[in-house]
Each structure stands twice: as C-alpha cells, then as structure tokens.
Protein backbone atom coordinates (compact mmCIF):
# COMPACT_ATOMS: atom_id res chain seq x y z
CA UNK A 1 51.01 -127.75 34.48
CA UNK A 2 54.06 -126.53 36.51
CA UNK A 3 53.39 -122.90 37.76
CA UNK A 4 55.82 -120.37 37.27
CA UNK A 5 57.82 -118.57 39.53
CA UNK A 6 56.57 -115.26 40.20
CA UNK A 7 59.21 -112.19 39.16
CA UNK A 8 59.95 -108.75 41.12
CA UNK A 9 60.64 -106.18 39.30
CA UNK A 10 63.91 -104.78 39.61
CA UNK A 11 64.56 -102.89 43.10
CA UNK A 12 67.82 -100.82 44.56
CA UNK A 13 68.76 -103.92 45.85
CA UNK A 14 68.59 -106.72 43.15
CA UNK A 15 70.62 -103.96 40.87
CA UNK A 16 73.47 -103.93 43.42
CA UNK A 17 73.79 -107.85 43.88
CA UNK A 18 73.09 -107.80 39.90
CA UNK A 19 76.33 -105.41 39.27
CA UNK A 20 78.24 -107.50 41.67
CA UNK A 21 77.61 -110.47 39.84
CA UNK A 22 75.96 -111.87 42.94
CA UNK A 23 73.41 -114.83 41.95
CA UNK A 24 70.34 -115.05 44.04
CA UNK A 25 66.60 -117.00 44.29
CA UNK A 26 63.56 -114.63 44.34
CA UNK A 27 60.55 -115.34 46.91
CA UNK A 28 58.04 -112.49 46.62
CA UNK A 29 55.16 -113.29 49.37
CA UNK A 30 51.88 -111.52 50.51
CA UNK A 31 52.78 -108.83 52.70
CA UNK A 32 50.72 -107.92 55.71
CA UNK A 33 51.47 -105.32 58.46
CA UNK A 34 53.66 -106.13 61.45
CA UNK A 35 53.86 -109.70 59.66
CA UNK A 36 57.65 -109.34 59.64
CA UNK A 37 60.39 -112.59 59.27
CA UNK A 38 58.22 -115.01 60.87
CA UNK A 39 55.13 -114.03 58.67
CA UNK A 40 57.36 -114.43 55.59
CA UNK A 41 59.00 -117.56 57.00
CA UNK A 42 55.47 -119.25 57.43
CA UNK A 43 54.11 -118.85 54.29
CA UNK A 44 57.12 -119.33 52.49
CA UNK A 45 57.69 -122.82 54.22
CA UNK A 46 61.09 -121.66 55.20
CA UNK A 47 62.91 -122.18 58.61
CA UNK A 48 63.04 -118.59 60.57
CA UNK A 49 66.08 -118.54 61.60
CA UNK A 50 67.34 -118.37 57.95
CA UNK A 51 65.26 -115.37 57.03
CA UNK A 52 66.98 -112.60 57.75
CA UNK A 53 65.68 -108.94 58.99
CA UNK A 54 67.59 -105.83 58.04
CA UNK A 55 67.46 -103.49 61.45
CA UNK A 56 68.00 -99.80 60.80
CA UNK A 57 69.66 -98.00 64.04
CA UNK A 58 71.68 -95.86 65.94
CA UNK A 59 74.09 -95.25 68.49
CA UNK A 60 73.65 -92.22 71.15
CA UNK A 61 75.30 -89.67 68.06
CA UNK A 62 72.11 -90.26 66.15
CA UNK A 63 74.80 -92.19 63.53
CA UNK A 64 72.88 -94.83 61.40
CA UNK A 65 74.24 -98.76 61.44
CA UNK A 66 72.18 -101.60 59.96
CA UNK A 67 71.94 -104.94 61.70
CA UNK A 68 71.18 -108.26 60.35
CA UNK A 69 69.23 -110.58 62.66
CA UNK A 70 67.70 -114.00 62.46
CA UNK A 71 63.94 -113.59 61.80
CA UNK A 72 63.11 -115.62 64.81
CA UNK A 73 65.69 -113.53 67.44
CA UNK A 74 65.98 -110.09 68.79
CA UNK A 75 68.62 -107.45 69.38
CA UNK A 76 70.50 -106.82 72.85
CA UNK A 77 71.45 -103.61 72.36
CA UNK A 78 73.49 -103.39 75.38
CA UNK A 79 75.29 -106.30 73.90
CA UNK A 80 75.39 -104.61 70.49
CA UNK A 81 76.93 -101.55 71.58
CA UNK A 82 79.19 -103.01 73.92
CA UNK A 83 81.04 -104.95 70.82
CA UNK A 84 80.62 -101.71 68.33
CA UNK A 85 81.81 -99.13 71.07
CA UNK A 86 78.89 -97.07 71.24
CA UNK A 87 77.84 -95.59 74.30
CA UNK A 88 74.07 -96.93 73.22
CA UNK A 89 72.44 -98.58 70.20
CA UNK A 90 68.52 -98.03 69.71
CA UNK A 91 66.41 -99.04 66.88
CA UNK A 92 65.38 -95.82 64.41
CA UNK A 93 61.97 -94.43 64.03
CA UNK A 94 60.50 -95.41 60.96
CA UNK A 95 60.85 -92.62 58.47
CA UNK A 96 64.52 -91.85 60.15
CA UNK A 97 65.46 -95.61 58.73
CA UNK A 98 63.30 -94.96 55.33
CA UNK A 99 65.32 -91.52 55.01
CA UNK A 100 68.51 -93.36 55.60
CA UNK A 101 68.03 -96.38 54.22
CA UNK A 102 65.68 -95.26 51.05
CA UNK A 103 63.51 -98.05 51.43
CA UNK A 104 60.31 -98.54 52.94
CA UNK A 105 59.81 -100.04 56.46
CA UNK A 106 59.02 -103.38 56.10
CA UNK A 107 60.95 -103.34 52.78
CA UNK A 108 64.57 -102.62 53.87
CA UNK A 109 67.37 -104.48 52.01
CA UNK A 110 71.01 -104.00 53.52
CA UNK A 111 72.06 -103.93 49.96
CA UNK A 112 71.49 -100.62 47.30
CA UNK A 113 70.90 -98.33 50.63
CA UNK A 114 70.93 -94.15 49.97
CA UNK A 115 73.35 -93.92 52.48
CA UNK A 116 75.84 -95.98 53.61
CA UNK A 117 76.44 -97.34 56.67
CA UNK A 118 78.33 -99.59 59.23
CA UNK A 119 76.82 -103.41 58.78
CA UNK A 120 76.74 -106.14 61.67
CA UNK A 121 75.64 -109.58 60.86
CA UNK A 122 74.93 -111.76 63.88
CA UNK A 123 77.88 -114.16 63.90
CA UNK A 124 75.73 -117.51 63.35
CA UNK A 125 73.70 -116.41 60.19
CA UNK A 126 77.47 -116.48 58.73
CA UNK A 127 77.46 -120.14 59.29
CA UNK A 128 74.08 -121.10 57.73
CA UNK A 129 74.57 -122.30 54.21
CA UNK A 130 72.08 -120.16 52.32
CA UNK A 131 69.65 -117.14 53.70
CA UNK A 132 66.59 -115.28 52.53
CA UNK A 133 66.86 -111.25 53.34
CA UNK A 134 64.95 -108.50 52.29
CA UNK A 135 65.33 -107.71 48.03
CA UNK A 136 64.37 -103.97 48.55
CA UNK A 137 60.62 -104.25 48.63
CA UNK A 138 58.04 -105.73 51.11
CA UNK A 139 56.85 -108.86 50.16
CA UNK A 140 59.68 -109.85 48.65
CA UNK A 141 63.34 -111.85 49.58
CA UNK A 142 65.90 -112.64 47.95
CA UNK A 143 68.03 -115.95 48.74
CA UNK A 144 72.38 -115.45 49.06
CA UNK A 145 75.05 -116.93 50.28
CA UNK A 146 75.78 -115.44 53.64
CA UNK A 147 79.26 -114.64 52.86
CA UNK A 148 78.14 -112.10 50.50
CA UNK A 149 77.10 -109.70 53.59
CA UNK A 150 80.72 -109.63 54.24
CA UNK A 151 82.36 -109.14 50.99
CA UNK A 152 80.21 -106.37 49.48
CA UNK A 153 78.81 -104.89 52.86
CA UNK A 154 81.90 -104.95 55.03
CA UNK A 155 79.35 -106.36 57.28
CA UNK A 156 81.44 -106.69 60.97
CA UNK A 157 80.08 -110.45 62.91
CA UNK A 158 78.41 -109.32 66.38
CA UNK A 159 76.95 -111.51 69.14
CA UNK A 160 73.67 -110.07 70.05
CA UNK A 161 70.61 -112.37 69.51
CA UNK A 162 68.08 -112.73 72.25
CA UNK A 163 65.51 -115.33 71.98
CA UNK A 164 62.03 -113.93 70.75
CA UNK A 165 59.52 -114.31 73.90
C-alpha cells in the first residue's frame, strides 16, 4: 500500500510562495535540537549542500539581514560584510531573529518574515537545480527553484561559504 505524503499545515511561509503562485514539494521531518541542515539532510536522504539554512543577522547598526547558506557550509562574516558594506556582520541572538523574523529558531523561513529585510543567497545555491529551505516551521522544508530567492526576495548573490570543520 503506497504511504502518503505527510501534509504541514499552512505556515507564514507556504502562504507567501502560495500567493505568489510559487509551486513547491513538502518534506516535514522529526525535529531534534541543534539537529539543524545536516540532521534534516540525513534523514531526509537528501544531499546537504542543497538544504538550505535561513541565517538571521546583523551588521554593527544592530540592522537585521537574512542569509541563505548551504546546510553543509558556514558564514565568513568578514567576507560577508566586506561584499554588503557593513563595517561587521554577526549572527543574532535567538529571540532578536524570532522577534525579527516571527518565526521560531530552528523554524525560520526567508519567506512570510514580520519584518523585512535585506536577503543574500550564497552565489552557488543559485546554480543548483532545485533546493529544500525552511517552510516556516521546524521540522519541516519546503523544495523551490532557487531562482525564486531572487525574484520575490530581492535576495543579493554573496560569496561567503566556509567549509564546516
């Protein structure tokens, strides 16, 4: 008996990509603490450097700017700032990115944010056919193109990835 797909209800995020007529793939997983992209990579069978982390930060002003990052690669922030002209980038605390962002660490989807906010997209996720990012909710993703980063987030291309030790 084929099993069916499990469904998400609907989240900030699937309601934006829904209004902008944006078709995606659900993956809901089993969330665990500090599991992050790789965790959801593993037991979703999928390659990490497709799933894609939403980053909540901020330059020396305290201004908030989401980055998108492969799920197996970190941010330079030197490098980061350097190509956004900020004097310094650093990641936020937690509830400064939930009260920014409106989701939930560990849930944070670039797309349906409370506020919004500058978005960089590391330059090679724009050349990777399809991606799985966060759909507003922890423990699930939601698969795009990667194009649609750019034409409904204005998201800016950035070279800042740093191999995960």
């Amino acid at each position: 008996m084929a099993r069916k797909a499990a469904h998400v209800s609907e989240t900030p995020a699937t309601a934006f990509l829904k209004a902008h007529g944006v078709a995606f793939t659900e993956h809901p997983y089993e969330w665990v603490e500090h599991g992050g992209a790789q965790h959801s990579a593993q037991v979703l069978g999928l390659d990490p450097f497709s799933v894609v982390k939403t980053l909540v930060m901020e330059d020396e002003k305290a201004r908030p700017l989401v980055v998108l990052m492969h799920g197996n690669r970190s941010v330079s922030t030197k490098n980061l700032a350097r190509q956004i002209g900020a004097k310094s980038v650093a990641p936020c605390q937690p509830e400064v990115a939930s009260r920014h962002s409106g989701y939930q660490v560990g849930g944070t989807s670039p797309f349906g944010t409370r506020r919004q906010m500058p978005v960089y997209v590391e330059e090679s996720i724009l050349a990777l056919p399809r991606i799985v990012i966060n759909g507003g909710r922890r423990g699930y993703l939601v698969g795009i193109e990667p194009g649609v980063c750019v034409r409904l987030l204005d998201a800016k291309a950035v070279r800042c990835a740093l191999d995960v030790a």
